[in-house]
PDB file of N, CA and C in Angstrom:
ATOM      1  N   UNK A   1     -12.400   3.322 -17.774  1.00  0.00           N
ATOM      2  CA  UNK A   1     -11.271   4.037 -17.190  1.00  0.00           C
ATOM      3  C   UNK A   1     -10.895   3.407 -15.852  1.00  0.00           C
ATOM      4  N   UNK A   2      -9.460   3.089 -15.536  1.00  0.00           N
ATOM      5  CA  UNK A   2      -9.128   2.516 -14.086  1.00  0.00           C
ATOM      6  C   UNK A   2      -9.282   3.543 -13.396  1.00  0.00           C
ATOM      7  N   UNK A   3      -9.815   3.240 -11.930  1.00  0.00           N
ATOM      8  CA  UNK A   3      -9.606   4.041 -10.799  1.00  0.00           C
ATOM      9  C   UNK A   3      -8.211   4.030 -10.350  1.00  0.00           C
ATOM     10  N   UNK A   4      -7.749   5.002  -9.921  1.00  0.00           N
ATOM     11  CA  UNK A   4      -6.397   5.413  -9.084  1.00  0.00           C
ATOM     12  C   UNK A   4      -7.025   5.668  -7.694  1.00  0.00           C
ATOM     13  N   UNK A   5      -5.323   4.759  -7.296  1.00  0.00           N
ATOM     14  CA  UNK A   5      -5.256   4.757  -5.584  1.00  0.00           C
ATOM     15  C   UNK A   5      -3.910   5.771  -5.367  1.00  0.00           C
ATOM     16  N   UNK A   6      -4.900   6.965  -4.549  1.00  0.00           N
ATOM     17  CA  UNK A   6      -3.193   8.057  -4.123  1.00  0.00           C
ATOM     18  C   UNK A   6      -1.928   7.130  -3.594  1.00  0.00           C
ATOM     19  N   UNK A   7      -1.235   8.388  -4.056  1.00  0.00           N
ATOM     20  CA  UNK A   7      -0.728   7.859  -2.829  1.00  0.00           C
ATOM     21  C   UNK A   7      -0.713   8.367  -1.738  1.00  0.00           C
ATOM     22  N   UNK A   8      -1.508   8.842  -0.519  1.00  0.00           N
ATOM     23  CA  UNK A   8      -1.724   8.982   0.665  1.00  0.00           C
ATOM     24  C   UNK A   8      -2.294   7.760   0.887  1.00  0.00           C
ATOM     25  N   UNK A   9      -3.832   7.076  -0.382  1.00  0.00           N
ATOM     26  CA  UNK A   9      -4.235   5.939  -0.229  1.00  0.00           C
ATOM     27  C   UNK A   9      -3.797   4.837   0.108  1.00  0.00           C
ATOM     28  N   UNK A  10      -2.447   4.502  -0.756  1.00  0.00           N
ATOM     29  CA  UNK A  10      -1.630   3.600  -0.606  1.00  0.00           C
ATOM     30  C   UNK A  10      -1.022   3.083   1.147  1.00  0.00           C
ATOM     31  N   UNK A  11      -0.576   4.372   1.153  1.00  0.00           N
ATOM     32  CA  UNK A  11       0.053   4.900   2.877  1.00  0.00           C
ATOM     33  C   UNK A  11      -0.993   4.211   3.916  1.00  0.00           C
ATOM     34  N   UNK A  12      -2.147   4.734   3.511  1.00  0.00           N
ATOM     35  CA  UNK A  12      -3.674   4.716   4.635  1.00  0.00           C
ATOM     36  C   UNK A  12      -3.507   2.938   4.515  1.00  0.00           C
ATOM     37  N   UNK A  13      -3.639   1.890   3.158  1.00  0.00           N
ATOM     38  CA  UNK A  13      -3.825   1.012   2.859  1.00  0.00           C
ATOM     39  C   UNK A  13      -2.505   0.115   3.632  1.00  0.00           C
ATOM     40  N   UNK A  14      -1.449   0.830   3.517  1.00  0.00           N
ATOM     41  CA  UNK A  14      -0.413  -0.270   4.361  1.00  0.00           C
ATOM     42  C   UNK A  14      -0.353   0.029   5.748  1.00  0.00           C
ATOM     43  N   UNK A  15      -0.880   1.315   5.994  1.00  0.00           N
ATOM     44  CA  UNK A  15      -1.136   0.908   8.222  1.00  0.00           C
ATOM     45  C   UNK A  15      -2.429   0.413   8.226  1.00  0.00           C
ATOM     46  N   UNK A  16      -3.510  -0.088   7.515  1.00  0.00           N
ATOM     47  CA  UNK A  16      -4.699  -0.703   7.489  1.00  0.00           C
ATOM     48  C   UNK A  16      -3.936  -2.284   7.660  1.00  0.00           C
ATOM     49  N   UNK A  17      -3.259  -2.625   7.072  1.00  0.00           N
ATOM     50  CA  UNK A  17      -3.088  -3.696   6.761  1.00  0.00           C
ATOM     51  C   UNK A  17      -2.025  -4.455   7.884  1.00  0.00           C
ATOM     52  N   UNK A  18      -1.480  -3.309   8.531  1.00  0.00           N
ATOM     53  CA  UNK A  18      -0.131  -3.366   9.460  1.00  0.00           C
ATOM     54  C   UNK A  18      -1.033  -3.699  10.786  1.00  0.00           C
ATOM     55  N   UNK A  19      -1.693  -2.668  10.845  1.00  0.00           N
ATOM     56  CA  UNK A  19      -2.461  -2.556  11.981  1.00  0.00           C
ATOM     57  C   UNK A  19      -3.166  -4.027  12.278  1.00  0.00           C
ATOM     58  N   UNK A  20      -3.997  -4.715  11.285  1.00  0.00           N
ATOM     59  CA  UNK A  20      -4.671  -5.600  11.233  1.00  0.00           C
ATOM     60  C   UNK A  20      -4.104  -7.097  11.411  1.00  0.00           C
ATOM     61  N   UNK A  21      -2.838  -7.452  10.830  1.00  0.00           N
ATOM     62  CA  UNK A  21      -1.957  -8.343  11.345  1.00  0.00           C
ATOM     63  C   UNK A  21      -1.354  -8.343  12.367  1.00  0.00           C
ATOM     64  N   UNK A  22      -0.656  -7.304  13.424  1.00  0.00           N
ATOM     65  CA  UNK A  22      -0.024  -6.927  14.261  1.00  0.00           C
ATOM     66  C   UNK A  22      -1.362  -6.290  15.583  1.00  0.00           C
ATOM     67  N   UNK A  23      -2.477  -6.263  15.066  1.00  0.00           N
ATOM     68  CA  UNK A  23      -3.341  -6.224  16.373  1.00  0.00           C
ATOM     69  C   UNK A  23      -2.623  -4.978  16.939  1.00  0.00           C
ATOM     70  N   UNK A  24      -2.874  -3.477  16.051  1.00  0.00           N
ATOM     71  CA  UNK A  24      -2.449  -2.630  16.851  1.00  0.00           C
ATOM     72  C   UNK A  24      -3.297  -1.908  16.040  1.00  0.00           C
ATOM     73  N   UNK A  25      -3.424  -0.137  16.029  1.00  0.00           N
ATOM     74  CA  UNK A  25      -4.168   1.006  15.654  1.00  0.00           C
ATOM     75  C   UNK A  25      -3.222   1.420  14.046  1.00  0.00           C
ATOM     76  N   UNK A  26      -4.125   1.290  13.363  1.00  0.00           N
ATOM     77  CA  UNK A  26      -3.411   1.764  12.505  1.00  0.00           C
ATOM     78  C   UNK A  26      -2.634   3.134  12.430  1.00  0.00           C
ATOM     79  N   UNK A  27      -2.730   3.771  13.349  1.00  0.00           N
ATOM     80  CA  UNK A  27      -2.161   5.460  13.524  1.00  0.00           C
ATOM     81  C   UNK A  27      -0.762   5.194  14.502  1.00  0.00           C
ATOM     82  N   UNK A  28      -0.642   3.988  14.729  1.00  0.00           N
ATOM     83  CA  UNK A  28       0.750   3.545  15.227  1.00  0.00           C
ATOM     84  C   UNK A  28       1.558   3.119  14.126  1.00  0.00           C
ATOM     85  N   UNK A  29       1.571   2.994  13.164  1.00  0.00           N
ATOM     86  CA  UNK A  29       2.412   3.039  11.785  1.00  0.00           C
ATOM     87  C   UNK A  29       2.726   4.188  11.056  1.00  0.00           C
ATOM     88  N   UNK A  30       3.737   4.020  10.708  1.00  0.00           N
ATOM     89  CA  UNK A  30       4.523   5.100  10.044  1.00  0.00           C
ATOM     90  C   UNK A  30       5.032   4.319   8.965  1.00  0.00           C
ATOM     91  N   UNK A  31       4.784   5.162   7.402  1.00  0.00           N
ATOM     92  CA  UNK A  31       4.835   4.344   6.603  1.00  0.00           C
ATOM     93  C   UNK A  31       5.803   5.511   5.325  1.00  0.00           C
ATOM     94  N   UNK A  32       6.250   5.058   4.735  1.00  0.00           N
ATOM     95  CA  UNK A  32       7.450   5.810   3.809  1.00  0.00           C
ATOM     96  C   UNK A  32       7.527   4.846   2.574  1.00  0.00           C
ATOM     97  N   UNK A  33       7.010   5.428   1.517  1.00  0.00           N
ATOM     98  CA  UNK A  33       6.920   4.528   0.005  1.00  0.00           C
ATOM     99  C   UNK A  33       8.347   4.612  -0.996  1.00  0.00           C
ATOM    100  N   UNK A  34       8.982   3.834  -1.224  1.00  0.00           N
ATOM    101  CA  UNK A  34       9.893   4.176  -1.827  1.00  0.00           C
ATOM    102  C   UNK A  34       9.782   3.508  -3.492  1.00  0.00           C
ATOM    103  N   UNK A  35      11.119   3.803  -4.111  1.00  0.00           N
ATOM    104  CA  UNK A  35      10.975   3.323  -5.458  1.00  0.00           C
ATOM    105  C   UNK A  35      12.247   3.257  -5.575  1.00  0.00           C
ATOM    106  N   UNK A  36      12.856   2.191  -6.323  1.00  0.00           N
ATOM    107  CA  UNK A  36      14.760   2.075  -6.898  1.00  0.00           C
ATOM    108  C   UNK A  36      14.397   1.521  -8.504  1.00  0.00           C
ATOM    109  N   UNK A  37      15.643   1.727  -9.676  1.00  0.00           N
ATOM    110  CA  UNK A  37      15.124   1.100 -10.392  1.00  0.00           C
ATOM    111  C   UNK A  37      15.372  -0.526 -10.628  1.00  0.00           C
ATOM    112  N   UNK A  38      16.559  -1.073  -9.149  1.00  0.00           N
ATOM    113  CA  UNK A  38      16.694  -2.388  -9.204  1.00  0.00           C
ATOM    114  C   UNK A  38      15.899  -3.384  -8.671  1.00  0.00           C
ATOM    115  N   UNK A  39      14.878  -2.896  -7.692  1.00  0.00           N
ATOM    116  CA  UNK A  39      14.121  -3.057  -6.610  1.00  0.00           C
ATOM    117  C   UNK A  39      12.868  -2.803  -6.628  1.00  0.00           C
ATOM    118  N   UNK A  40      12.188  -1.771  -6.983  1.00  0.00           N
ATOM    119  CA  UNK A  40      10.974  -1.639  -8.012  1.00  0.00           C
ATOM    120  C   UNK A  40      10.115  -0.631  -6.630  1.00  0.00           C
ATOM    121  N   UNK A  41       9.515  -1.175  -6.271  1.00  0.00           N
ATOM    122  CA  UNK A  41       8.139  -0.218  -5.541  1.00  0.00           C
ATOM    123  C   UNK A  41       8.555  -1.085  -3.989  1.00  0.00           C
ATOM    124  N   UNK A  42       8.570  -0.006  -3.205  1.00  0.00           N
ATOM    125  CA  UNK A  42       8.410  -1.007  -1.793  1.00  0.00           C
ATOM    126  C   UNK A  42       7.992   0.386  -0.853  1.00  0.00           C
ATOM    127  N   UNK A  43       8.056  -0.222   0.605  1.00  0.00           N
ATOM    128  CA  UNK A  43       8.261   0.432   1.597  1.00  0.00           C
ATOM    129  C   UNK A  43       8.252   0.136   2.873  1.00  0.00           C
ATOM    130  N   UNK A  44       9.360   1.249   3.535  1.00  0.00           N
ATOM    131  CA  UNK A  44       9.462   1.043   4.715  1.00  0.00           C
ATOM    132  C   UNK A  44       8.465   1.419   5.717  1.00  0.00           C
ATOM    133  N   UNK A  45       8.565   0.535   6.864  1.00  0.00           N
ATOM    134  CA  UNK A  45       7.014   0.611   7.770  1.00  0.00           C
ATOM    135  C   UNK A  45       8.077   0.272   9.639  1.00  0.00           C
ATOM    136  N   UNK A  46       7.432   1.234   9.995  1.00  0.00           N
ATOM    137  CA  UNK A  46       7.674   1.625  11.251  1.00  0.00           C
ATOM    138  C   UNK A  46       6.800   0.941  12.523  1.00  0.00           C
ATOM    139  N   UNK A  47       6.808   0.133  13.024  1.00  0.00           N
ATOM    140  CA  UNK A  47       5.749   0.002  14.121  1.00  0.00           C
ATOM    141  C   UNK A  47       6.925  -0.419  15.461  1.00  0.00           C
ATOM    142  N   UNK A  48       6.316   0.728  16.626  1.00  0.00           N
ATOM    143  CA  UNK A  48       7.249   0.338  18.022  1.00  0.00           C
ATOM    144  C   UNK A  48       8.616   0.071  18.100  1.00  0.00           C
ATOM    145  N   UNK A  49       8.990   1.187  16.747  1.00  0.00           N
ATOM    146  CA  UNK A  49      10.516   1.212  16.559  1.00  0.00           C
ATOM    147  C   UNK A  49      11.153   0.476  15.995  1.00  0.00           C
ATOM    148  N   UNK A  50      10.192  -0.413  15.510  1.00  0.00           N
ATOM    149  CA  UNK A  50      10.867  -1.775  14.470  1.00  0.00           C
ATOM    150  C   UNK A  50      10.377  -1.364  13.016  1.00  0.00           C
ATOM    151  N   UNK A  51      11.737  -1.451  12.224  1.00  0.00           N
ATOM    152  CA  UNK A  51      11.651  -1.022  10.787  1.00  0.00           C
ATOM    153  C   UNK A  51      11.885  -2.544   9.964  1.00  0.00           C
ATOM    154  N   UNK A  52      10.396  -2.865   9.416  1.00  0.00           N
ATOM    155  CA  UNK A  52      10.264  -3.853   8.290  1.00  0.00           C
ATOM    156  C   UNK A  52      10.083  -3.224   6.672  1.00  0.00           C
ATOM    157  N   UNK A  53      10.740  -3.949   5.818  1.00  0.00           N
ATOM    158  CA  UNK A  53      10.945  -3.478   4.484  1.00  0.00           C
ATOM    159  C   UNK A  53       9.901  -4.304   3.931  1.00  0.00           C
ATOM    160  N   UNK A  54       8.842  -3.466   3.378  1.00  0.00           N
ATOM    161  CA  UNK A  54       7.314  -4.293   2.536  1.00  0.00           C
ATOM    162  C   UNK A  54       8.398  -4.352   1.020  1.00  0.00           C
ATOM    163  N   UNK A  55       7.745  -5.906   0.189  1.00  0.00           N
ATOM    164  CA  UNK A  55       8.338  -5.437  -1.082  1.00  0.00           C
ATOM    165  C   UNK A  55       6.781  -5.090  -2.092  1.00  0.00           C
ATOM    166  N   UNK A  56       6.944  -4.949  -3.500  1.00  0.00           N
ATOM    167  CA  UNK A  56       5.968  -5.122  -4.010  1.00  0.00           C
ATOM    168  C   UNK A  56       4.403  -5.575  -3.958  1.00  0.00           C
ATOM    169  N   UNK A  57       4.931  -7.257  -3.945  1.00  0.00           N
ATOM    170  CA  UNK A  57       4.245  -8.041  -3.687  1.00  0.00           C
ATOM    171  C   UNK A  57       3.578  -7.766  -2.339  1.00  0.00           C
ATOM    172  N   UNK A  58       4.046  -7.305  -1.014  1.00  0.00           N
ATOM    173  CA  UNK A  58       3.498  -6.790   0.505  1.00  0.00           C
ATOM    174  C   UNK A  58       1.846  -5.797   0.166  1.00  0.00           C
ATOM    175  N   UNK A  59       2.954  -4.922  -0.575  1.00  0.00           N
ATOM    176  CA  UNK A  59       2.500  -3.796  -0.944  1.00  0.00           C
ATOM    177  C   UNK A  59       0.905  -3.754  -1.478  1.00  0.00           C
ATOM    178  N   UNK A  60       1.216  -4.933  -2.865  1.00  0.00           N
ATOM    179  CA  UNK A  60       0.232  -5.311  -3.350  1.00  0.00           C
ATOM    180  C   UNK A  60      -1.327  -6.009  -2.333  1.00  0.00           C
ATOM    181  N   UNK A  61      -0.440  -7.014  -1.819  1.00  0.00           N
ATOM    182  CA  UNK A  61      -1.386  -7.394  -0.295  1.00  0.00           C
ATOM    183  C   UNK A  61      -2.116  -7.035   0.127  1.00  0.00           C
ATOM    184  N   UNK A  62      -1.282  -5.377   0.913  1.00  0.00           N
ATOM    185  CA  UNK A  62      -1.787  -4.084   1.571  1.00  0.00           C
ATOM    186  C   UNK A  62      -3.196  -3.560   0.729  1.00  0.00           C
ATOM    187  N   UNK A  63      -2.706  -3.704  -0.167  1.00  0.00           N
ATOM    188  CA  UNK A  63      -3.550  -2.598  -1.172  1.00  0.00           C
ATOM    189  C   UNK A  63      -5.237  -3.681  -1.250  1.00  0.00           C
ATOM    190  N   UNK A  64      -4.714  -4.892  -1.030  1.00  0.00           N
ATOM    191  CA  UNK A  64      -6.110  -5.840  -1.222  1.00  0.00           C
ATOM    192  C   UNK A  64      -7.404  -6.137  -0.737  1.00  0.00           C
ATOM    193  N   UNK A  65      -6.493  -5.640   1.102  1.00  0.00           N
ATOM    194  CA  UNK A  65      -7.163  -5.501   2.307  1.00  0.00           C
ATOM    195  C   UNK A  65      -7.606  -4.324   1.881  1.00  0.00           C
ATOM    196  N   UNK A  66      -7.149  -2.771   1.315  1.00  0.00           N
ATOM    197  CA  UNK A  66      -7.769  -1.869   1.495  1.00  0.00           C
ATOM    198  C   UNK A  66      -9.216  -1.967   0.224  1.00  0.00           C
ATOM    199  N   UNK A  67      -9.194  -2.668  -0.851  1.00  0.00           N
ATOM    200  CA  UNK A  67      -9.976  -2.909  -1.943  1.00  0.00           C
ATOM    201  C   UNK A  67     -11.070  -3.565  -1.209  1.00  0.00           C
ATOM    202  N   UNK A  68     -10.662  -4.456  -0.497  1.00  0.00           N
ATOM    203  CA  UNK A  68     -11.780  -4.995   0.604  1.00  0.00           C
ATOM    204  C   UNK A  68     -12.674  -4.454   1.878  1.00  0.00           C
ATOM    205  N   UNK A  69     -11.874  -3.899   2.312  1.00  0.00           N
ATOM    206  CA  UNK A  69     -12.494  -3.120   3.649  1.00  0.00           C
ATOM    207  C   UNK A  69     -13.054  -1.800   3.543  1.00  0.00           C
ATOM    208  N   UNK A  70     -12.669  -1.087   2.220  1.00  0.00           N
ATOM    209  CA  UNK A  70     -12.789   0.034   2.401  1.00  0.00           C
ATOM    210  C   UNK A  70     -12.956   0.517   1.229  1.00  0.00           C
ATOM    211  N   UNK A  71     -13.153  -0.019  -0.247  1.00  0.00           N
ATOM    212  CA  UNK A  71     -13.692   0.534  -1.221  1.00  0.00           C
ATOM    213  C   UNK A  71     -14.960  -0.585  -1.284  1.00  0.00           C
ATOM    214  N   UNK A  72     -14.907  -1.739  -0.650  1.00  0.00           N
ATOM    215  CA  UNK A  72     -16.059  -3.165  -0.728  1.00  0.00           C
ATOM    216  C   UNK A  72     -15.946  -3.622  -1.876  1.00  0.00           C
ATOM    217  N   UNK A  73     -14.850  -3.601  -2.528  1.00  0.00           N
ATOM    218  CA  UNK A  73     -14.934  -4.691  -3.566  1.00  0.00           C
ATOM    219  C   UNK A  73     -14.059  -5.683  -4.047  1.00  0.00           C
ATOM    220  N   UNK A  74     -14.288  -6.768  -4.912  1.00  0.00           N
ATOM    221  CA  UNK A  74     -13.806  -7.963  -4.915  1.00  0.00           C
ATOM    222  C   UNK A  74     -12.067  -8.078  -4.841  1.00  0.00           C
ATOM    223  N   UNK A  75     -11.201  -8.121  -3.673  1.00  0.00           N
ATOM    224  CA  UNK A  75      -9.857  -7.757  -3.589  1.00  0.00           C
ATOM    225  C   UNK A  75      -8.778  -8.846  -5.219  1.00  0.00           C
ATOM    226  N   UNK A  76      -9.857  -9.912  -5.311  1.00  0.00           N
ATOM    227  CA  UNK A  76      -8.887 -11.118  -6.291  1.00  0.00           C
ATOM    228  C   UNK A  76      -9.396 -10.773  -7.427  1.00  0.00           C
ATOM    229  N   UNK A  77     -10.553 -10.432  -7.972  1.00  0.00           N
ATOM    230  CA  UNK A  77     -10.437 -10.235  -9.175  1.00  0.00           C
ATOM    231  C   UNK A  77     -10.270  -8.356  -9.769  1.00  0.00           C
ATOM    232  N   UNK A  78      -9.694  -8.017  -8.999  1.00  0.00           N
ATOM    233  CA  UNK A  78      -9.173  -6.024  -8.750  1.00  0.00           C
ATOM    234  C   UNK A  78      -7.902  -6.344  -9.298  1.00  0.00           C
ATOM    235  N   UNK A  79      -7.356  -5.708 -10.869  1.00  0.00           N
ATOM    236  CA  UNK A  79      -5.728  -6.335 -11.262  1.00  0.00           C
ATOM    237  C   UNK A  79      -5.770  -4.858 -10.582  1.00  0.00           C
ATOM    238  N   UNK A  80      -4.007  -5.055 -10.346  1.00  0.00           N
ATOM    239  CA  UNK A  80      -3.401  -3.681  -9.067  1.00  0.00           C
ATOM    240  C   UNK A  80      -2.198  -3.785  -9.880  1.00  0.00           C
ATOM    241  N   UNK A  81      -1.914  -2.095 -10.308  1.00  0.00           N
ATOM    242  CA  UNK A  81      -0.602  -1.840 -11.199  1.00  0.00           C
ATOM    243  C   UNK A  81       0.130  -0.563 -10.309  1.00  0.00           C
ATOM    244  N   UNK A  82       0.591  -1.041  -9.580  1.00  0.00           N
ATOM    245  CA  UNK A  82       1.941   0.194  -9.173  1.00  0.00           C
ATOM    246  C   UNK A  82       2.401   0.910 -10.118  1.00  0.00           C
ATOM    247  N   UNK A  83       2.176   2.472 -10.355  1.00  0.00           N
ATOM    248  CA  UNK A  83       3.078   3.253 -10.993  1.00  0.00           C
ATOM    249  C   UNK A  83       3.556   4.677 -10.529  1.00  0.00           C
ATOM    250  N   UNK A  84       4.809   4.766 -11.051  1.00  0.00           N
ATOM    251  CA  UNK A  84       5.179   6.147 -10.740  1.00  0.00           C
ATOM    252  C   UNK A  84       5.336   7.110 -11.841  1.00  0.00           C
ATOM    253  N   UNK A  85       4.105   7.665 -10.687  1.00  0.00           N
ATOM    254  CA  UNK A  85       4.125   9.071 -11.578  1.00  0.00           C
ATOM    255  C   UNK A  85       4.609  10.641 -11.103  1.00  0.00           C
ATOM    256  N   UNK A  86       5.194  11.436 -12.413  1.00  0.00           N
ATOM    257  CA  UNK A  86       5.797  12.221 -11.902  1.00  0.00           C
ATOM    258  C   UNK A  86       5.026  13.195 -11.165  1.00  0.00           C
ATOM    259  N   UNK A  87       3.853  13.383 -11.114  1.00  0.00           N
ATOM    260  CA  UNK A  87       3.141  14.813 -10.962  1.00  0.00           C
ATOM    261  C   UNK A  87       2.714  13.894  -9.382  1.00  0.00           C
ATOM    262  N   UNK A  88       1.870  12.892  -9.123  1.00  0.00           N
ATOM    263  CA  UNK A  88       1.321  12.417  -8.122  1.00  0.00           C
ATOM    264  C   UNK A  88       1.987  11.376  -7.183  1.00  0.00           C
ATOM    265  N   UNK A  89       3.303  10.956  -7.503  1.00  0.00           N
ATOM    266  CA  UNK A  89       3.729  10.007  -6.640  1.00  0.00           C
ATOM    267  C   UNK A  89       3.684   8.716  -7.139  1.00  0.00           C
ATOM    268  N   UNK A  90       3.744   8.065  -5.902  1.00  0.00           N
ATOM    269  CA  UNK A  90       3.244   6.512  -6.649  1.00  0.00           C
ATOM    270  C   UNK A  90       1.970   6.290  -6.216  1.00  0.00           C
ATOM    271  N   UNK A  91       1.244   6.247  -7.337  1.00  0.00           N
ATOM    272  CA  UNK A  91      -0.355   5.459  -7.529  1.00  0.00           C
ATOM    273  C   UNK A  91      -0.447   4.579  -7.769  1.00  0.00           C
ATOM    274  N   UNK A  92      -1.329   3.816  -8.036  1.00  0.00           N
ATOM    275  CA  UNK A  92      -2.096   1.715  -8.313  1.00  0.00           C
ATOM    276  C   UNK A  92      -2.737   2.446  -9.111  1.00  0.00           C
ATOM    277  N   UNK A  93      -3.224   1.797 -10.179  1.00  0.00           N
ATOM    278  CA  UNK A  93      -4.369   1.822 -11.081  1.00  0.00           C
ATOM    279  C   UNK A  93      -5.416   0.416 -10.965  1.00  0.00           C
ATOM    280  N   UNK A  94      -6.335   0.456 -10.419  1.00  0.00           N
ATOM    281  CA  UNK A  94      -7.367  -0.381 -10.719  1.00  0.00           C
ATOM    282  C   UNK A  94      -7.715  -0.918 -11.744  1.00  0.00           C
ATOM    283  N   UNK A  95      -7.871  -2.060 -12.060  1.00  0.00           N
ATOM    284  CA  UNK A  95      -8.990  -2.432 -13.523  1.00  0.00           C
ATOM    285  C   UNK A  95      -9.769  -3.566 -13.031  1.00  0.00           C
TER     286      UNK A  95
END
């Protein structure tokens, strides 16, 4: 069975990741997940009033550092599936 990443996880996973490139606290990010159906999974990210648009692929990134730092396991061989679901948001499924 894949593990699922919330989405609060997700959220936690892209100011982990914000924080860590940008040399700031991750609780200085503000993070907002979106979904289109031309555009697919992204989100907008807030730091010091500057709004950068993560796409997928960011996203995915984000999520690699958090597979690494904070579940301890292998971030490259972890496949990562963005989905939206209706009851929980958007989750990753692990395999």
């Amino acid at each position: 069975m894949a593990q699922i990443i919330s989405e609060q996880d997700i959220i936690n996973a892209i100011c982990l990741s914000q924080a860590y490139y940008k040399s700031i606290r991750p609780e200085d990010v503000i993070v907002e997940l979106t979904y289109d159906d031309d555009t697919s999974f992204g989100a907008e990210v807030e730091v010091n009033g500057q709004v950068e648009i993560l796409n997928t692929g960011a996203m995915i990134g984000a999520l690699r550092v958090w597979i690494k730092d904070v579940l301890h396991g292998d971030p490259f061989s972890t496949g990562i599936e963005l989905v939206l679901d209706d009851e929980e948001g958007i989750i990753a499924k692990l395999s």
